[in-house]
PDB file of N, CA and C in Angstrom:
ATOM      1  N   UNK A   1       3.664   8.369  -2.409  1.00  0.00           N
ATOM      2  CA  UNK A   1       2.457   8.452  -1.618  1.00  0.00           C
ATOM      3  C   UNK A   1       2.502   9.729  -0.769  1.00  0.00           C
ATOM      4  N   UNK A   2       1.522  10.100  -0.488  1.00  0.00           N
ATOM      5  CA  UNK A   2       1.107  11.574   0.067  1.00  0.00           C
ATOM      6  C   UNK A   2       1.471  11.094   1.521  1.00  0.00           C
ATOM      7  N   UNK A   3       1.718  11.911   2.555  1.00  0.00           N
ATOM      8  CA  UNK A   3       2.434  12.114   3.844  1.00  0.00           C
ATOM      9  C   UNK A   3       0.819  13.176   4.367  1.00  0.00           C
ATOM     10  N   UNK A   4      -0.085  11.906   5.057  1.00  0.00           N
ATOM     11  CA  UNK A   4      -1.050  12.594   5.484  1.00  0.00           C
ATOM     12  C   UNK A   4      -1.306  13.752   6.634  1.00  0.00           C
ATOM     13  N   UNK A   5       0.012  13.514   7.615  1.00  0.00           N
ATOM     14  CA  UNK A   5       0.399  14.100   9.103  1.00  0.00           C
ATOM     15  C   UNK A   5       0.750  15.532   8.350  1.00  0.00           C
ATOM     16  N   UNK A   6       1.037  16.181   6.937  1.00  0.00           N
ATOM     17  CA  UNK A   6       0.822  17.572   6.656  1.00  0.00           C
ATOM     18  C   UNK A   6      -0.342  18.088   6.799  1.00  0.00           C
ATOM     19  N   UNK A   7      -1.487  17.757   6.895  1.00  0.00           N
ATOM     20  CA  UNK A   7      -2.574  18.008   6.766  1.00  0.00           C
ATOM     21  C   UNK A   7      -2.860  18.683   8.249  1.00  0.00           C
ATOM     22  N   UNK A   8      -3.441  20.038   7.854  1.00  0.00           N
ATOM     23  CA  UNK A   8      -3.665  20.620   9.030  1.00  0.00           C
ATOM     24  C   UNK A   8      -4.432  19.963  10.092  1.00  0.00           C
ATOM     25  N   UNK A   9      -6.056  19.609   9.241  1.00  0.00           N
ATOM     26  CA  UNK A   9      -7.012  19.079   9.694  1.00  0.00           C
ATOM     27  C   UNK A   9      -7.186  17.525   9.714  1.00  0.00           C
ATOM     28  N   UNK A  10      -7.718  16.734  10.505  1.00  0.00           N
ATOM     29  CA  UNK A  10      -7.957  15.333   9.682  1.00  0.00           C
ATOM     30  C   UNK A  10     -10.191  15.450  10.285  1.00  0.00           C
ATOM     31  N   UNK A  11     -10.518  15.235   8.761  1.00  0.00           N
ATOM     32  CA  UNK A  11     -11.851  15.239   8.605  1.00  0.00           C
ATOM     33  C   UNK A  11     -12.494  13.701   8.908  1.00  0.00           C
ATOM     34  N   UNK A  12     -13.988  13.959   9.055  1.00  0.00           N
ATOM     35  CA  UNK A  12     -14.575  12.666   8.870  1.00  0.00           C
ATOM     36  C   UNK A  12     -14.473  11.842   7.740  1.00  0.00           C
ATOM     37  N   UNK A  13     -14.448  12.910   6.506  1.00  0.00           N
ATOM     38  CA  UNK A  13     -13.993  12.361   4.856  1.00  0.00           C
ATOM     39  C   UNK A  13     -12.736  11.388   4.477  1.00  0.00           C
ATOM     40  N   UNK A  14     -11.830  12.178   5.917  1.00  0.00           N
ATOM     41  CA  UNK A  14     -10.207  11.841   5.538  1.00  0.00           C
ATOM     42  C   UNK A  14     -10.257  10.049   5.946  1.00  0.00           C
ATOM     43  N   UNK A  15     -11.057  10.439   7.608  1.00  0.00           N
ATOM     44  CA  UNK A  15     -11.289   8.888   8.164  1.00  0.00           C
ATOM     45  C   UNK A  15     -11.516   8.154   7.260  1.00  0.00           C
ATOM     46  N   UNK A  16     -12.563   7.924   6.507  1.00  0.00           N
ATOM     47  CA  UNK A  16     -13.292   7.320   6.011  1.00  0.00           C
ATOM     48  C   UNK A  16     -12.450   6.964   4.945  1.00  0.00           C
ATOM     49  N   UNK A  17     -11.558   7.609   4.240  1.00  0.00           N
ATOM     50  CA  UNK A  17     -10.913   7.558   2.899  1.00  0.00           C
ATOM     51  C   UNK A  17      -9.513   6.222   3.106  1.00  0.00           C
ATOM     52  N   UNK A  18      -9.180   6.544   4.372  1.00  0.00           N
ATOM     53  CA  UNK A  18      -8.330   5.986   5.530  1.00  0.00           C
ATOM     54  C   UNK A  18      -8.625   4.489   5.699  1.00  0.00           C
ATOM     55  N   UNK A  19      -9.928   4.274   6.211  1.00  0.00           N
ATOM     56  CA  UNK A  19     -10.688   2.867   6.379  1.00  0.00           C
ATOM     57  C   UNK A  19     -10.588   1.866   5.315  1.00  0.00           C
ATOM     58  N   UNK A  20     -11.053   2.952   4.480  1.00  0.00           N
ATOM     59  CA  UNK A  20     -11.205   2.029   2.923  1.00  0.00           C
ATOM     60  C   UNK A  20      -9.846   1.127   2.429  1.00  0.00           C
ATOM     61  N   UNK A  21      -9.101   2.736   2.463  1.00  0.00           N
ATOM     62  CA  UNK A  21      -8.109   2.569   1.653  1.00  0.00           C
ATOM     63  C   UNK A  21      -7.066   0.927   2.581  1.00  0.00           C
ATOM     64  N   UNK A  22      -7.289   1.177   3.821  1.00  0.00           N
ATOM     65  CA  UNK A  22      -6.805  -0.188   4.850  1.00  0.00           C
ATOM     66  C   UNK A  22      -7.601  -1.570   4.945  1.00  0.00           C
ATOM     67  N   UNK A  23      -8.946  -0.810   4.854  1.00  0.00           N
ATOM     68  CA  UNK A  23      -9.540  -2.732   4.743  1.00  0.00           C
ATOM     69  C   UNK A  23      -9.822  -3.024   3.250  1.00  0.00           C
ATOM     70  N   UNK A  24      -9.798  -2.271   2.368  1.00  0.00           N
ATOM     71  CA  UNK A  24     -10.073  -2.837   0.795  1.00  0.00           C
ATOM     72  C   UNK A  24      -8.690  -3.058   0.127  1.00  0.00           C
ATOM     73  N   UNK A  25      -7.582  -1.993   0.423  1.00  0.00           N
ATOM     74  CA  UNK A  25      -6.563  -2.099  -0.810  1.00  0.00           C
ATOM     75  C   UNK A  25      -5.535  -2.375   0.216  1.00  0.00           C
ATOM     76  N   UNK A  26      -5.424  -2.681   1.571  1.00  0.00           N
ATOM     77  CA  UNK A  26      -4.081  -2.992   2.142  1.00  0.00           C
ATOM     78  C   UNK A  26      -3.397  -2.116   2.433  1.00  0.00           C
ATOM     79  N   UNK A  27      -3.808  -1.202   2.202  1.00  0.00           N
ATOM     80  CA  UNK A  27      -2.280   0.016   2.814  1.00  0.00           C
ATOM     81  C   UNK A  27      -2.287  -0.066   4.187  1.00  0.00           C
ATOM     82  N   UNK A  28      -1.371   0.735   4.182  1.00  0.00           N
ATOM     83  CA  UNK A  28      -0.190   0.226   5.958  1.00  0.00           C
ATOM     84  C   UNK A  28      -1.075   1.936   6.420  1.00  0.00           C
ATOM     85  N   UNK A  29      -1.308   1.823   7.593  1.00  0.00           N
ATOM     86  CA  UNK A  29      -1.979   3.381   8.439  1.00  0.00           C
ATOM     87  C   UNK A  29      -1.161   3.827   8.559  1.00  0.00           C
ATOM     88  N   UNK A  30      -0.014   3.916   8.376  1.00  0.00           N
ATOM     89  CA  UNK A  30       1.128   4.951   8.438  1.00  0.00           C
ATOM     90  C   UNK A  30       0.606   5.810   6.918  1.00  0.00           C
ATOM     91  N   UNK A  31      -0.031   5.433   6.115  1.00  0.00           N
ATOM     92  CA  UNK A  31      -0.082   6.045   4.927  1.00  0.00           C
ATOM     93  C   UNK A  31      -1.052   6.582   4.884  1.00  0.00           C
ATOM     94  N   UNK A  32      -1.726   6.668   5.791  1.00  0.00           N
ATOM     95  CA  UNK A  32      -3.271   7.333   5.780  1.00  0.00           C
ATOM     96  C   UNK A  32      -3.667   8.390   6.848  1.00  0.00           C
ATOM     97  N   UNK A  33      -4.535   9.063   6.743  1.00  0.00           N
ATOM     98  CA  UNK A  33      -5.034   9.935   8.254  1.00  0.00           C
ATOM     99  C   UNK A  33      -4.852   9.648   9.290  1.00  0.00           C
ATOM    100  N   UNK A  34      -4.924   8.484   9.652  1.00  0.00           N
ATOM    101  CA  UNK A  34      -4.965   7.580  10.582  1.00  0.00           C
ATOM    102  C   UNK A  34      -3.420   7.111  10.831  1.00  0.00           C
ATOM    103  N   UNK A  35      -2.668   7.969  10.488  1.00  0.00           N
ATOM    104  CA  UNK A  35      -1.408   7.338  11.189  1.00  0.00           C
ATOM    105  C   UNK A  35      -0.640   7.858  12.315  1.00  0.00           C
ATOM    106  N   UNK A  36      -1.540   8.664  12.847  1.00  0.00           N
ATOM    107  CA  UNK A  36      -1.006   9.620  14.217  1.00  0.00           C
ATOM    108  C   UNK A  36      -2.285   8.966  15.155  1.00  0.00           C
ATOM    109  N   UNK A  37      -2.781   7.603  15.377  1.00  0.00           N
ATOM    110  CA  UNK A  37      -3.884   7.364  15.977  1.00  0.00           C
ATOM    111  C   UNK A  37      -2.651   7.610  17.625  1.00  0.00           C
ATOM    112  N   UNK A  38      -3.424   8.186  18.410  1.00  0.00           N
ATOM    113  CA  UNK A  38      -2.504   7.671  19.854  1.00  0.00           C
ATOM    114  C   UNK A  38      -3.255   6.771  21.098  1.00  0.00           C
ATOM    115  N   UNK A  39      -4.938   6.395  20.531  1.00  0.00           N
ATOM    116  CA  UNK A  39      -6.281   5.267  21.512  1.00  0.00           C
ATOM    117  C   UNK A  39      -7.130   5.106  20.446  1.00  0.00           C
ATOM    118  N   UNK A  40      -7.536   3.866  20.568  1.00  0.00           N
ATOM    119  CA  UNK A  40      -8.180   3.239  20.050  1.00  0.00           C
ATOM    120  C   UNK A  40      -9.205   2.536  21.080  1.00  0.00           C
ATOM    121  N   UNK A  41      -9.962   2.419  21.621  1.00  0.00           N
ATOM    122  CA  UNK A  41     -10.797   1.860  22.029  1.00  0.00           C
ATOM    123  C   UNK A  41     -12.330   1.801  22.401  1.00  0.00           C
ATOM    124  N   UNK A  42     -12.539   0.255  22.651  1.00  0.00           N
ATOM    125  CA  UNK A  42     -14.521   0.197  22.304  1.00  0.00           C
ATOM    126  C   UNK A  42     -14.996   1.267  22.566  1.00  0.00           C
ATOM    127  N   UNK A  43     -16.817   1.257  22.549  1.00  0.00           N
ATOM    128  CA  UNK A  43     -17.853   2.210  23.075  1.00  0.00           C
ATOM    129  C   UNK A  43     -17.468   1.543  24.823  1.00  0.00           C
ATOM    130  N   UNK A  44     -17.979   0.315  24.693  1.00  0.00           N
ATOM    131  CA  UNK A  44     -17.847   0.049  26.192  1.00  0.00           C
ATOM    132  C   UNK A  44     -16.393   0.459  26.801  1.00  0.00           C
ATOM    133  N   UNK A  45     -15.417   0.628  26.475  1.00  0.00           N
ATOM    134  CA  UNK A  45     -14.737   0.540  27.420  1.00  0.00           C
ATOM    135  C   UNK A  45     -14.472   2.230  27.706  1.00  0.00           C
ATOM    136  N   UNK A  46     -14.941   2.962  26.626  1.00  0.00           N
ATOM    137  CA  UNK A  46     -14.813   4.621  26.541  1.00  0.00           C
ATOM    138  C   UNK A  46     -15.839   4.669  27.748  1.00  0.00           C
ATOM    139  N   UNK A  47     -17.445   3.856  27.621  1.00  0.00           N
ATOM    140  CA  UNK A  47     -18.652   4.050  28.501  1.00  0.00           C
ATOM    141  C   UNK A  47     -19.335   4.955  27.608  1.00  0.00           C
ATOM    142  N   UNK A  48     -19.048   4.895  26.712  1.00  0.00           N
ATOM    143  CA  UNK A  48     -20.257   5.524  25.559  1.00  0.00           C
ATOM    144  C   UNK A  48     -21.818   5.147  25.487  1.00  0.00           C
ATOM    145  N   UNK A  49     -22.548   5.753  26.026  1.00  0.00           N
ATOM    146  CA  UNK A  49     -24.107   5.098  26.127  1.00  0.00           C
ATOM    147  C   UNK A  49     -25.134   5.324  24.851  1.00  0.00           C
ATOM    148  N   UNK A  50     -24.642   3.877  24.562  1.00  0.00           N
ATOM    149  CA  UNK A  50     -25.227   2.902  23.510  1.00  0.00           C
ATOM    150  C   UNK A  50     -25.464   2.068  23.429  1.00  0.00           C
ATOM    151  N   UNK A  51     -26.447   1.280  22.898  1.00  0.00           N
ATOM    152  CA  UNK A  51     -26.800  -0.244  21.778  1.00  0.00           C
ATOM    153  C   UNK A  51     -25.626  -1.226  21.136  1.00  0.00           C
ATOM    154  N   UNK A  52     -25.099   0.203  20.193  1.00  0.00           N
ATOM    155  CA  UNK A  52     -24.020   0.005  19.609  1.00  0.00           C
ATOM    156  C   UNK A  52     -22.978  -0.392  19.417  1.00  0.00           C
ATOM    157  N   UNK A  53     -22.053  -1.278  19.225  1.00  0.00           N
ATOM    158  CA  UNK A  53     -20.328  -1.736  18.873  1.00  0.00           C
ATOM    159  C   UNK A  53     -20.077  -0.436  18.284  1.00  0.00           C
ATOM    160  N   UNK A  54     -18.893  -0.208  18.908  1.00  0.00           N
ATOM    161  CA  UNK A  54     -18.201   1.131  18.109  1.00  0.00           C
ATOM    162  C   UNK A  54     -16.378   1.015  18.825  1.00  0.00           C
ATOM    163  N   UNK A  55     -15.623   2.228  18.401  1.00  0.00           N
ATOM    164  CA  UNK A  55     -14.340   2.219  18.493  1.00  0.00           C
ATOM    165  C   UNK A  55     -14.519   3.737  18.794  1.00  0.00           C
ATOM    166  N   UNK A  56     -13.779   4.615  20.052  1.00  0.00           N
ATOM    167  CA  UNK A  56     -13.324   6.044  20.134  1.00  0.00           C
ATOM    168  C   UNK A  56     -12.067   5.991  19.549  1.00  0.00           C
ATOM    169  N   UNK A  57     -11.285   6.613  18.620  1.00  0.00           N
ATOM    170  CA  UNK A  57     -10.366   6.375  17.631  1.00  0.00           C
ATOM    171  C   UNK A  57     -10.349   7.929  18.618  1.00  0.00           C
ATOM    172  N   UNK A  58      -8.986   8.231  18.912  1.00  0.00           N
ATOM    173  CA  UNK A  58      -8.058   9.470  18.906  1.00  0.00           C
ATOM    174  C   UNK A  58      -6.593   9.614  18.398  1.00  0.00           C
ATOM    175  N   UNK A  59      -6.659  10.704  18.021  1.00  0.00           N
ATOM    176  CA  UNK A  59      -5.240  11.438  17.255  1.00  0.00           C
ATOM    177  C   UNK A  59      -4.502  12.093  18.226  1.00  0.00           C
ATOM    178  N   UNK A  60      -3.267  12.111  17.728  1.00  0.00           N
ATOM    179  CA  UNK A  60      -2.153  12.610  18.567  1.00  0.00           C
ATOM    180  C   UNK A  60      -2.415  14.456  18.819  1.00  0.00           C
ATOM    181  N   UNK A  61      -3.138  14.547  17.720  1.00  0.00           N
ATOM    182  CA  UNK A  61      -3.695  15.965  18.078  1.00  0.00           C
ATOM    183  C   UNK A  61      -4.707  16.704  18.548  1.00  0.00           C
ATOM    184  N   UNK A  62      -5.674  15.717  19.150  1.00  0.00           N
ATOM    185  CA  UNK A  62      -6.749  15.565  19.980  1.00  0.00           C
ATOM    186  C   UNK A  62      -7.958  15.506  19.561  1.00  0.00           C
ATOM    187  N   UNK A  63      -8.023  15.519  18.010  1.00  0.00           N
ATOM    188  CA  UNK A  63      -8.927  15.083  17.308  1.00  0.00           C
ATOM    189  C   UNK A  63      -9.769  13.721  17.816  1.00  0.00           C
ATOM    190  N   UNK A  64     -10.833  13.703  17.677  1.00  0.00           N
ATOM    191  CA  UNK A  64     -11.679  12.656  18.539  1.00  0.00           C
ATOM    192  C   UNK A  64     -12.413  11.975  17.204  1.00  0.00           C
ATOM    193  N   UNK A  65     -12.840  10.592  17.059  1.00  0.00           N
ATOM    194  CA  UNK A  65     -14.052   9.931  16.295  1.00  0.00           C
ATOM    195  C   UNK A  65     -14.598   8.760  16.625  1.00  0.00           C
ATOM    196  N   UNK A  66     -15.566   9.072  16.159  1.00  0.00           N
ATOM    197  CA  UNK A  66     -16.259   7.555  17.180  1.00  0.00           C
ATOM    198  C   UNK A  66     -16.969   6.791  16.033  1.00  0.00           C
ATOM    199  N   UNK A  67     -16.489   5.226  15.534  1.00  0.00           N
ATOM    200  CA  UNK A  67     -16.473   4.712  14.350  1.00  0.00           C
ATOM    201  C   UNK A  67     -17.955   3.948  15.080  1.00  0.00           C
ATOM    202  N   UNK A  68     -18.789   3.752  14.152  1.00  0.00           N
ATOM    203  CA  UNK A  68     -19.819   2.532  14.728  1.00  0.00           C
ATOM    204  C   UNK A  68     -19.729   1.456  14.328  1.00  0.00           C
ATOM    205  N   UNK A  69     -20.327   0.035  14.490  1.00  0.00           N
ATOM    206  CA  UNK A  69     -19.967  -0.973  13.887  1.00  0.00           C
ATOM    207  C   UNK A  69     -21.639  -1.463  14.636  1.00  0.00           C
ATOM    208  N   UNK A  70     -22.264  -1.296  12.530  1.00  0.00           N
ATOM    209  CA  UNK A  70     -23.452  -2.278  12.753  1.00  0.00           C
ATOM    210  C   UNK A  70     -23.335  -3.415  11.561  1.00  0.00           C
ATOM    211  N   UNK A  71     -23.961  -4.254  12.204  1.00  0.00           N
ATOM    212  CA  UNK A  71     -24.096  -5.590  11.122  1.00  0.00           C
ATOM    213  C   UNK A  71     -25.513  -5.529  10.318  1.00  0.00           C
ATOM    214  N   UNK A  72     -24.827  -5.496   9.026  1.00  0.00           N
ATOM    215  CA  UNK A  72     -26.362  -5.357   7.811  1.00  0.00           C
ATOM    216  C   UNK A  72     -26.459  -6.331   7.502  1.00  0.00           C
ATOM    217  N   UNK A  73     -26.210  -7.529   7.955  1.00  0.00           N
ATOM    218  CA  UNK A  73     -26.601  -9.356   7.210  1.00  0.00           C
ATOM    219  C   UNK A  73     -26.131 -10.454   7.588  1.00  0.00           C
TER     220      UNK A  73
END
């Protein structure tokens, strides 16, 4: 398995590839983009002004993302 922490950059693509690959096929976040996370937390508790459920996800390298969470059903 690929050693994602070489990666200069971590993209919105990488996130996303990351998510999948953890809530569909089980891999461990050590194996993914997402394995240098160093905060994780809500919109509310960041104070993000929104509607919205969401997560501020940060990296050990100060990379910032802000995941949303809407319900389609």
């Amino acid at each position: 398995m690929e050693d994602y922490r070489d990666y200069e950059e971590t993209t919105e693509e990488k996130v996303e590839e990351a998510l999948i690959g953890i809530l569909q096929y089980g891999e461990s976040a050590d194996d993914t983009a997402l394995a240098d996370v160093q905060s994780a937390v809500s919109f509310r508790e960041e104070g993000v002004l929104t509607y919205n459920r969401g997560l501020v996800v940060r990296l050990s390298d100060g990379t910032e993302f802000q995941i949303t969470i809407v319900q389609s059903r």
